[in-house]
PDB file of N, CA and C in Angstrom:
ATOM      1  N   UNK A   1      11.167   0.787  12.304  1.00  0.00           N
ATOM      2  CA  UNK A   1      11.919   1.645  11.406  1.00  0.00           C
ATOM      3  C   UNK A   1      11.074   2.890  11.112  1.00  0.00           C
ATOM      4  N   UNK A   2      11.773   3.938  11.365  1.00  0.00           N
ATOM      5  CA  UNK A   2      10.982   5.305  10.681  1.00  0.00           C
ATOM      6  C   UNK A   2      10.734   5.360   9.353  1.00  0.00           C
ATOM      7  N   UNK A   3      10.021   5.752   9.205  1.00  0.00           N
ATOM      8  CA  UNK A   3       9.489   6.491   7.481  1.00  0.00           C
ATOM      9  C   UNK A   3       9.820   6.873   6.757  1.00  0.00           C
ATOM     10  N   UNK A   4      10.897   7.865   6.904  1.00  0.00           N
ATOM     11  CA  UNK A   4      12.467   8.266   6.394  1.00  0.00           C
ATOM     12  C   UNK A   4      13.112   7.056   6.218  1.00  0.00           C
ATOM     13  N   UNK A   5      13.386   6.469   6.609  1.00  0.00           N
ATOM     14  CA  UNK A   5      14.483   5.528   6.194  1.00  0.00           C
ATOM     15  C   UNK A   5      13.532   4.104   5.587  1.00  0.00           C
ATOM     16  N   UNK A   6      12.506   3.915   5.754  1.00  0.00           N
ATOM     17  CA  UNK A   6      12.199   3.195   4.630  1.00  0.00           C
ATOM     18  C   UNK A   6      11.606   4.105   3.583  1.00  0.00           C
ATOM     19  N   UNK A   7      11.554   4.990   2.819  1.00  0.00           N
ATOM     20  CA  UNK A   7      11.415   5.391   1.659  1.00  0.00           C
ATOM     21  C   UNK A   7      12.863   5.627   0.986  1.00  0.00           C
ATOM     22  N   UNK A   8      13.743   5.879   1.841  1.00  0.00           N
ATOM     23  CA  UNK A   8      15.310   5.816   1.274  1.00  0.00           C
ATOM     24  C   UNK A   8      15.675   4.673   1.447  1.00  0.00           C
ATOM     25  N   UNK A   9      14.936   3.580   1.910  1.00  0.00           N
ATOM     26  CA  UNK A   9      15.708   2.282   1.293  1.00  0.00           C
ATOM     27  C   UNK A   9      14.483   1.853   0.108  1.00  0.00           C
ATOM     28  N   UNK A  10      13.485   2.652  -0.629  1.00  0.00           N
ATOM     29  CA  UNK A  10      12.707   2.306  -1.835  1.00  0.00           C
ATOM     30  C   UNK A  10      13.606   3.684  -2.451  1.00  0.00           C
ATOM     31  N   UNK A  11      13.810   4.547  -2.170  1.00  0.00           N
ATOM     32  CA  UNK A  11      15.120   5.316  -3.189  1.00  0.00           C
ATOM     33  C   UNK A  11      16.474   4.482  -3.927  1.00  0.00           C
ATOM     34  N   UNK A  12      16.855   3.824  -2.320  1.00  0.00           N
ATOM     35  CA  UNK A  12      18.188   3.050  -3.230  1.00  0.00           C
ATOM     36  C   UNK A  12      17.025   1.613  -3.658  1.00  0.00           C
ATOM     37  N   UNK A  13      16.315   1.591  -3.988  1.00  0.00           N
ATOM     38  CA  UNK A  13      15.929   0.005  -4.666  1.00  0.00           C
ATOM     39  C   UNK A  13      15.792  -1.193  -3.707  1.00  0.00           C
ATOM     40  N   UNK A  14      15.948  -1.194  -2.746  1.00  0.00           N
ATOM     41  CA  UNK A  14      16.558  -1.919  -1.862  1.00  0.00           C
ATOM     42  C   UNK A  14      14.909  -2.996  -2.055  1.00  0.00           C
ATOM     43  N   UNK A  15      15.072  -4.269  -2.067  1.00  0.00           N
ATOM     44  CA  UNK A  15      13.867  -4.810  -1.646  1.00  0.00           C
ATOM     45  C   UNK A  15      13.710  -5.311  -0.343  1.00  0.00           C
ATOM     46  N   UNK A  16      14.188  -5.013   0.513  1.00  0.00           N
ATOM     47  CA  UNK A  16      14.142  -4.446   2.271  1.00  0.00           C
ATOM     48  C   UNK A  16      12.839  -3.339   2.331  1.00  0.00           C
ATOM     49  N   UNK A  17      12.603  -2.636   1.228  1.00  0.00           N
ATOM     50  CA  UNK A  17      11.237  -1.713   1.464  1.00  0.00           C
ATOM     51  C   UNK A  17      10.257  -1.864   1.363  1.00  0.00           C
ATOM     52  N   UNK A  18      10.005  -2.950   0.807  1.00  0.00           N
ATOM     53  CA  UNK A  18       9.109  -3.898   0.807  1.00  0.00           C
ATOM     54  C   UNK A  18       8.312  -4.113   2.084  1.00  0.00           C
ATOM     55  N   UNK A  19       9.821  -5.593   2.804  1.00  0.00           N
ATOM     56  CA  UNK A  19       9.613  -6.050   3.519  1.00  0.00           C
ATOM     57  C   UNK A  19       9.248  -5.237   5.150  1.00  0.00           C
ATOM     58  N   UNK A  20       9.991  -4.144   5.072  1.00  0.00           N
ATOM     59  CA  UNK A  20       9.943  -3.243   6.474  1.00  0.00           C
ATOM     60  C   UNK A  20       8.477  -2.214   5.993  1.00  0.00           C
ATOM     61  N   UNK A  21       7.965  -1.912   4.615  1.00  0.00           N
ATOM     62  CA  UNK A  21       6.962  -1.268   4.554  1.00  0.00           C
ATOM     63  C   UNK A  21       5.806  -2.416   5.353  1.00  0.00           C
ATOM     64  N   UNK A  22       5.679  -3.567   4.974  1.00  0.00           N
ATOM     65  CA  UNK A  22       4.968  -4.494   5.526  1.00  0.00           C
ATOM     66  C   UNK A  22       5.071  -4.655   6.538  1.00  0.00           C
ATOM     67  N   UNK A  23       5.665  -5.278   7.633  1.00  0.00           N
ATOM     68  CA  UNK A  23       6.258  -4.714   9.377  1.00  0.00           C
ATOM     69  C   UNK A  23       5.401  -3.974   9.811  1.00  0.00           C
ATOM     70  N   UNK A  24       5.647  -2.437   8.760  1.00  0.00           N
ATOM     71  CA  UNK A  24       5.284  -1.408   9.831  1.00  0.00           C
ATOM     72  C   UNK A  24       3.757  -1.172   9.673  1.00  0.00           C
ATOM     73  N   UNK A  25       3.255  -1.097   8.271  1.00  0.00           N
ATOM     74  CA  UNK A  25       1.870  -0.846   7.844  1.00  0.00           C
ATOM     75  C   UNK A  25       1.079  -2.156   7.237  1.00  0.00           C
ATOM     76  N   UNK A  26       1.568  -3.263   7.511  1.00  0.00           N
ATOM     77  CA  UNK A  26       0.797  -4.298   6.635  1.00  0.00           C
ATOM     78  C   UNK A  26      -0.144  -4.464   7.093  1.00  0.00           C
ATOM     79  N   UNK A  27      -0.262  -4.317   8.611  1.00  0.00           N
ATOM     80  CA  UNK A  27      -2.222  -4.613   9.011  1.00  0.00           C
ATOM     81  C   UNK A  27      -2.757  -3.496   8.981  1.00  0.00           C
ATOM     82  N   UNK A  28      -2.591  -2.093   9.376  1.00  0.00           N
ATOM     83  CA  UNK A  28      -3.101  -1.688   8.136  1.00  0.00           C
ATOM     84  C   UNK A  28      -3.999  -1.228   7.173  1.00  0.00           C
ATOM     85  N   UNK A  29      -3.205  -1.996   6.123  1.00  0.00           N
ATOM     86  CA  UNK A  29      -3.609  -2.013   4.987  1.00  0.00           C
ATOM     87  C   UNK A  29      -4.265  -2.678   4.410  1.00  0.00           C
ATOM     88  N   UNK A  30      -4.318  -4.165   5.273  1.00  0.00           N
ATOM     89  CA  UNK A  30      -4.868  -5.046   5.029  1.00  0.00           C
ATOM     90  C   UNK A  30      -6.738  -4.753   5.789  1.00  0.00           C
ATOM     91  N   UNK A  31      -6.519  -4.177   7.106  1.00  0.00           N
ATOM     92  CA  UNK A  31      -7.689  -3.634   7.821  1.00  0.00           C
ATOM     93  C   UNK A  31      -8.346  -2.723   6.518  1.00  0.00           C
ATOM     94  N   UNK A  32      -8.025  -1.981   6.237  1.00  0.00           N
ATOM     95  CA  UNK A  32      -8.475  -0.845   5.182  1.00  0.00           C
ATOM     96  C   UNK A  32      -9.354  -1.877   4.041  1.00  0.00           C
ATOM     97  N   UNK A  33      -8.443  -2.613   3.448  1.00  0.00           N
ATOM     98  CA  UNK A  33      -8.691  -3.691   2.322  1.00  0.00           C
ATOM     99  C   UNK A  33     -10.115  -3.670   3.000  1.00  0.00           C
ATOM    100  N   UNK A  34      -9.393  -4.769   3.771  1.00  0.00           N
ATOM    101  CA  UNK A  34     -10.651  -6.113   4.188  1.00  0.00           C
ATOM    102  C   UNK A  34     -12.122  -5.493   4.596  1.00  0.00           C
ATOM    103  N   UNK A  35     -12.118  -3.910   5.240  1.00  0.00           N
ATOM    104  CA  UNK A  35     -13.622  -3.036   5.806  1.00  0.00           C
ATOM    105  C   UNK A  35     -13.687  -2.828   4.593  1.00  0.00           C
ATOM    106  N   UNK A  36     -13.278  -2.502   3.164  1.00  0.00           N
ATOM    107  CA  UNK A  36     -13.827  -1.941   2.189  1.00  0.00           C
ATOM    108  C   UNK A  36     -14.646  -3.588   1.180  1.00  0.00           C
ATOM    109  N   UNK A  37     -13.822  -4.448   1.141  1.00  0.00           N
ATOM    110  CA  UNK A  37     -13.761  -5.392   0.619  1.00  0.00           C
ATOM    111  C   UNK A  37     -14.781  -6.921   0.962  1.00  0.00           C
ATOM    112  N   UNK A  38     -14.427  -6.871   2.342  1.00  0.00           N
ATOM    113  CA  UNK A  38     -15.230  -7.951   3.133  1.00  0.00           C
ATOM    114  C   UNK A  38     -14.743  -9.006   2.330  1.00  0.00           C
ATOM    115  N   UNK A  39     -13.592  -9.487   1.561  1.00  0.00           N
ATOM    116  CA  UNK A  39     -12.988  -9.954   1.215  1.00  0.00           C
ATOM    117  C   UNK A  39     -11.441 -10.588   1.595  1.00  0.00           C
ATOM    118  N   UNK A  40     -11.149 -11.162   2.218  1.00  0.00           N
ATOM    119  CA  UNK A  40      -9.649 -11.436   2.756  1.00  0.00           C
ATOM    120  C   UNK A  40      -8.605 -11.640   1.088  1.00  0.00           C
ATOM    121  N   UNK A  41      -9.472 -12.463   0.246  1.00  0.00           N
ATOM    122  CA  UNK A  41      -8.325 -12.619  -0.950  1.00  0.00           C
ATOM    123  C   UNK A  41      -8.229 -11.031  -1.505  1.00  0.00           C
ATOM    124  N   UNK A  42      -9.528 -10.619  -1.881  1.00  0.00           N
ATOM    125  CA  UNK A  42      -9.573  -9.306  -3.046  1.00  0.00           C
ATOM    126  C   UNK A  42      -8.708  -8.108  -1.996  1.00  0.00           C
ATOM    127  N   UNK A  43      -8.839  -8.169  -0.850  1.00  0.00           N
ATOM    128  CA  UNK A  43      -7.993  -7.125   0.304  1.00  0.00           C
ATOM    129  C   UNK A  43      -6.410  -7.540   0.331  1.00  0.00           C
ATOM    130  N   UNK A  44      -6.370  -8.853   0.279  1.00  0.00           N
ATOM    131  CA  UNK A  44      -4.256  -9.329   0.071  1.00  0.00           C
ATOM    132  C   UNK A  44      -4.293  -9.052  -1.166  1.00  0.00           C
ATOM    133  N   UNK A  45      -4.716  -8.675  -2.179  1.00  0.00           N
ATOM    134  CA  UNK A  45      -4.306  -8.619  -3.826  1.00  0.00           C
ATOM    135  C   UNK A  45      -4.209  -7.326  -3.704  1.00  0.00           C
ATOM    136  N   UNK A  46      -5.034  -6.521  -3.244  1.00  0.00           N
ATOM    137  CA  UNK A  46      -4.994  -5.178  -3.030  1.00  0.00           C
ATOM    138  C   UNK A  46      -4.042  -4.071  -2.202  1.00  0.00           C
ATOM    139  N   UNK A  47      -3.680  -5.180  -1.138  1.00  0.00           N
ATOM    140  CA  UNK A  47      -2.518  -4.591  -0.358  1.00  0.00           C
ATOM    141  C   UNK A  47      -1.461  -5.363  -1.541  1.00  0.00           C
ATOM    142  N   UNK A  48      -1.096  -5.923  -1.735  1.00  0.00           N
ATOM    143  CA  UNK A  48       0.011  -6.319  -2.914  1.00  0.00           C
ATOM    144  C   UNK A  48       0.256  -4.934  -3.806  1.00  0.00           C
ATOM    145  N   UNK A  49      -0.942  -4.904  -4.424  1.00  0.00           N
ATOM    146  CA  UNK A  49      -0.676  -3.791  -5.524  1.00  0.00           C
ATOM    147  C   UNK A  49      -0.494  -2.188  -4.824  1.00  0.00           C
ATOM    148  N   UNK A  50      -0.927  -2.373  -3.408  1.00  0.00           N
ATOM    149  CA  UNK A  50      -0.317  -1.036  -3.019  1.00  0.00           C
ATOM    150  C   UNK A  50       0.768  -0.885  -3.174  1.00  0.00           C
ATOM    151  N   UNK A  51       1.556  -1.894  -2.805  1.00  0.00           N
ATOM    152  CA  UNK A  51       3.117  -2.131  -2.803  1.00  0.00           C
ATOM    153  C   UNK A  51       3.867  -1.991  -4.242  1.00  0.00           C
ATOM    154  N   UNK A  52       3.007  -2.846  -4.742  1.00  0.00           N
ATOM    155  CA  UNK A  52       3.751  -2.652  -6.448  1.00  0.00           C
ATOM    156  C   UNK A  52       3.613  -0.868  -6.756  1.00  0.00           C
ATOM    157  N   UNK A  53       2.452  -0.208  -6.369  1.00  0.00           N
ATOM    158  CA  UNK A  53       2.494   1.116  -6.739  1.00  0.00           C
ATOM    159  C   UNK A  53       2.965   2.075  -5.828  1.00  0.00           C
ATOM    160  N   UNK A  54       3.421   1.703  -4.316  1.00  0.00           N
ATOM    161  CA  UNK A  54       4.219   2.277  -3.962  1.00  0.00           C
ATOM    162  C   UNK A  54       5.903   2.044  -4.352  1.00  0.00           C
ATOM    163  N   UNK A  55       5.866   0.948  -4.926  1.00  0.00           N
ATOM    164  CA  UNK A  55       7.740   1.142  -5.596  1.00  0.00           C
ATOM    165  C   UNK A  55       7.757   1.631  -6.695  1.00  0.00           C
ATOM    166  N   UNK A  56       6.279   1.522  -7.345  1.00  0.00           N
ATOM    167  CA  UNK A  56       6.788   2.683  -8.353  1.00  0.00           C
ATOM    168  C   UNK A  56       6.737   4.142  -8.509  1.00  0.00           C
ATOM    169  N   UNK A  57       6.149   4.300  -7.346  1.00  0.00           N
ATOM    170  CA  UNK A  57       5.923   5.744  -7.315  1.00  0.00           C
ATOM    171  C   UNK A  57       7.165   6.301  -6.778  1.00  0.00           C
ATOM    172  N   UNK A  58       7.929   5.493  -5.711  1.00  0.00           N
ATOM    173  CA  UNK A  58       8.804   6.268  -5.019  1.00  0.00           C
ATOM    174  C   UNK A  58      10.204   5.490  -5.695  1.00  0.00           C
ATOM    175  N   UNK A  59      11.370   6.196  -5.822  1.00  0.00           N
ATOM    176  CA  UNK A  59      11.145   7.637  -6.621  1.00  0.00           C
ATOM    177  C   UNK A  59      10.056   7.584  -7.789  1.00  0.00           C
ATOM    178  N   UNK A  60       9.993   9.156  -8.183  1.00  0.00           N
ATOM    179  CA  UNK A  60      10.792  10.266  -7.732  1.00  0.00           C
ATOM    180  C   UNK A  60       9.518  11.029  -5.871  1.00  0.00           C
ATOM    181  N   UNK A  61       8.342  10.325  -6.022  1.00  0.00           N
ATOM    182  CA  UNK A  61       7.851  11.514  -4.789  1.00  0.00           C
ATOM    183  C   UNK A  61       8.445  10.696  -3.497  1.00  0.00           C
ATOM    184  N   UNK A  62       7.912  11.604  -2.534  1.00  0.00           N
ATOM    185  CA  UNK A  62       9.056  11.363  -1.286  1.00  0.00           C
ATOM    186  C   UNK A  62       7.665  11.899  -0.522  1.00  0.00           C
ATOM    187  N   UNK A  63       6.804  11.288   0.017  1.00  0.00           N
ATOM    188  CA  UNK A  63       5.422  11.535   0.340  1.00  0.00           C
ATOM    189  C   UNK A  63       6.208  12.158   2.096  1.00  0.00           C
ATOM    190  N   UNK A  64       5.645  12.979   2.393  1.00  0.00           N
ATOM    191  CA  UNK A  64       5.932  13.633   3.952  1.00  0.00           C
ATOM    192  C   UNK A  64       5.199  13.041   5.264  1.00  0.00           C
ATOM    193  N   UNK A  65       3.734  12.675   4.543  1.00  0.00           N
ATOM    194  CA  UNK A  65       2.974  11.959   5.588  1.00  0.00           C
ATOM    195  C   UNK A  65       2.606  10.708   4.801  1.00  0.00           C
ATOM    196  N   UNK A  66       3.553   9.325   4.957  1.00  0.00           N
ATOM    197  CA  UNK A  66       4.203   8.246   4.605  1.00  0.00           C
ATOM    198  C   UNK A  66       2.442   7.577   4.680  1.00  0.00           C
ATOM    199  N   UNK A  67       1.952   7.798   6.200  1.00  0.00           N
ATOM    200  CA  UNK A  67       1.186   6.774   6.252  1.00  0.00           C
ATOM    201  C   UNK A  67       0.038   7.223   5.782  1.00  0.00           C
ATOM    202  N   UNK A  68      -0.527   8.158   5.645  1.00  0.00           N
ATOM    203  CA  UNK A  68      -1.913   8.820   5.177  1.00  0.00           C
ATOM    204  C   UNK A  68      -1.559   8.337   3.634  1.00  0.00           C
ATOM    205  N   UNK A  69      -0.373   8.721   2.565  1.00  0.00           N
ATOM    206  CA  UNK A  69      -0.058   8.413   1.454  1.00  0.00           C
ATOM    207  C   UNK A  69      -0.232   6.880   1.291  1.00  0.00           C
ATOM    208  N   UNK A  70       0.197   6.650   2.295  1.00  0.00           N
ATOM    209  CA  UNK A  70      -0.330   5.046   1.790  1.00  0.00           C
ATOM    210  C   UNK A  70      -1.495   4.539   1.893  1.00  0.00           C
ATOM    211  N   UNK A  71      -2.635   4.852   2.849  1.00  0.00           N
ATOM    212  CA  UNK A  71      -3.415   4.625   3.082  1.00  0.00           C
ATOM    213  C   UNK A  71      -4.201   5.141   2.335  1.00  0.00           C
ATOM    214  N   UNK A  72      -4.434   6.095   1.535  1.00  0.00           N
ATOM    215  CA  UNK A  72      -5.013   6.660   0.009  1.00  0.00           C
ATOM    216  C   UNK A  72      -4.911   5.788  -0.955  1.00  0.00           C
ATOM    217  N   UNK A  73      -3.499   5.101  -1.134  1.00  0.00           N
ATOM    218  CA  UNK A  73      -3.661   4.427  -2.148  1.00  0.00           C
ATOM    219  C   UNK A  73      -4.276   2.896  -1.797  1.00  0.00           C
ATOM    220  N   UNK A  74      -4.371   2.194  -0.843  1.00  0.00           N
ATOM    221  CA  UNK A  74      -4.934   1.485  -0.495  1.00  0.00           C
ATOM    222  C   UNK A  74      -6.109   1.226  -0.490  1.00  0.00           C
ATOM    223  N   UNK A  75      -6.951   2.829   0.252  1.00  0.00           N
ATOM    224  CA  UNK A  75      -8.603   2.829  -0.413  1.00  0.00           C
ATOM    225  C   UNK A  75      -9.036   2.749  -1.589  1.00  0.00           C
ATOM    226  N   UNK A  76      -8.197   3.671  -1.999  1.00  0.00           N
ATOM    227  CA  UNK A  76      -8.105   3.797  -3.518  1.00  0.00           C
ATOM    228  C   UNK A  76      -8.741   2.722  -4.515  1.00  0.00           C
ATOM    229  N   UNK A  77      -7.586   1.691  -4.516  1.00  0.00           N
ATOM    230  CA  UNK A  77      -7.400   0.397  -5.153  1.00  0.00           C
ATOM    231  C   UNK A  77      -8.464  -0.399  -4.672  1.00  0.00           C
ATOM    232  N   UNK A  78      -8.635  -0.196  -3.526  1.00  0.00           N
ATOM    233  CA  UNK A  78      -9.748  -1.298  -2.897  1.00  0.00           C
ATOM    234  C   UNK A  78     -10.986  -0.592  -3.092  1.00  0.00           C
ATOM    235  N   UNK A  79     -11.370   0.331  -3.072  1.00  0.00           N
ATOM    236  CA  UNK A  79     -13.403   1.108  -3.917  1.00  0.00           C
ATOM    237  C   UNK A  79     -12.971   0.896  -5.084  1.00  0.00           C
ATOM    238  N   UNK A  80     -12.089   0.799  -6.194  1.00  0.00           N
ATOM    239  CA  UNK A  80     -12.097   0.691  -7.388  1.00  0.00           C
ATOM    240  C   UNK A  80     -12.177  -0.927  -7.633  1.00  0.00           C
ATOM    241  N   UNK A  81     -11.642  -1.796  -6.750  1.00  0.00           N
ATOM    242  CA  UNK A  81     -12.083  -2.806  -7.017  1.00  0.00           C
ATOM    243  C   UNK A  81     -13.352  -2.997  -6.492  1.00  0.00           C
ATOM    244  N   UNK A  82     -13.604  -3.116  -5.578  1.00  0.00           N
ATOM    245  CA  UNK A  82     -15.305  -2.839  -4.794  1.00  0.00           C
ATOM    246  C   UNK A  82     -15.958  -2.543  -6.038  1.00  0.00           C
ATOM    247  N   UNK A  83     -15.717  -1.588  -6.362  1.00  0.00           N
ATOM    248  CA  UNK A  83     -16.622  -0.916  -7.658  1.00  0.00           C
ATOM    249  C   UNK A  83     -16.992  -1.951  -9.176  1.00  0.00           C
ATOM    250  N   UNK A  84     -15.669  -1.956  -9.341  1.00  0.00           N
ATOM    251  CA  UNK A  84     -15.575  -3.479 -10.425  1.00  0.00           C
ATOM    252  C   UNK A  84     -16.783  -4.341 -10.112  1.00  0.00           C
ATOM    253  N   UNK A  85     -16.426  -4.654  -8.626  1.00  0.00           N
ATOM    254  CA  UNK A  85     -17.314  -6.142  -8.732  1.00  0.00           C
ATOM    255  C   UNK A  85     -18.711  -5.765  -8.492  1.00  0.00           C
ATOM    256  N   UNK A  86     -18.968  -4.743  -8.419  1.00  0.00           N
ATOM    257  CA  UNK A  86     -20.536  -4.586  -8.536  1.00  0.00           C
ATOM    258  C   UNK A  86     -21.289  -4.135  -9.423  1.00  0.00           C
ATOM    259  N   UNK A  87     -20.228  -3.728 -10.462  1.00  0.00           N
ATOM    260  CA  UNK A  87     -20.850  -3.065 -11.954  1.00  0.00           C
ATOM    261  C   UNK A  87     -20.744  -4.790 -12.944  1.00  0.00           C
ATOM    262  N   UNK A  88     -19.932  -5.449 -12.464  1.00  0.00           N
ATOM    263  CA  UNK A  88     -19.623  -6.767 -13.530  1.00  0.00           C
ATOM    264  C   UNK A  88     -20.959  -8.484 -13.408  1.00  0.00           C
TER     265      UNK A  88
END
């Protein structure tokens, strides 16, 4: 599925955007996780919450380069957890 049409099926709500965001980018994201993480659980919790914050982000943004946008928030989440566990 193109990129376009899964962010317009997270426009109409659809929880199909989910599942086809995962399909297309779940390894990924999970690759991203897991090199930052060296963690398989703290990297699936992390790709999870990409997801939770990509349905909430979209609407209202409508990101143009789908996969770089996601993959930001993925590092993101995963050095901030990285980070957590080495300050705690």
């Amino acid at each position: 599925m193109e990129d376009a049409q899964i962010i317009e099926l997270f426009f109409a709500r659809s929880e199909d955007a989910i599942s086809e965001l995962d399909m297309k980018y779940g390894k990924l994201c999970h690759k991203l996780a897991d090199n930052i993480l060296a963690s398989a659980q703290d990297a699936e919790e992390c790709v999870n919450d990409t997801y939770l914050r990509t349905w909430n982000a979209i609407p209202p943004a409508r990101p143009s380069a789908f996969r770089a946008w996601l993959g930001r928030i993925v590092r993101n989440l995963s050095l901030d957890r990285w980070k957590q566990s080495r300050t705690a």
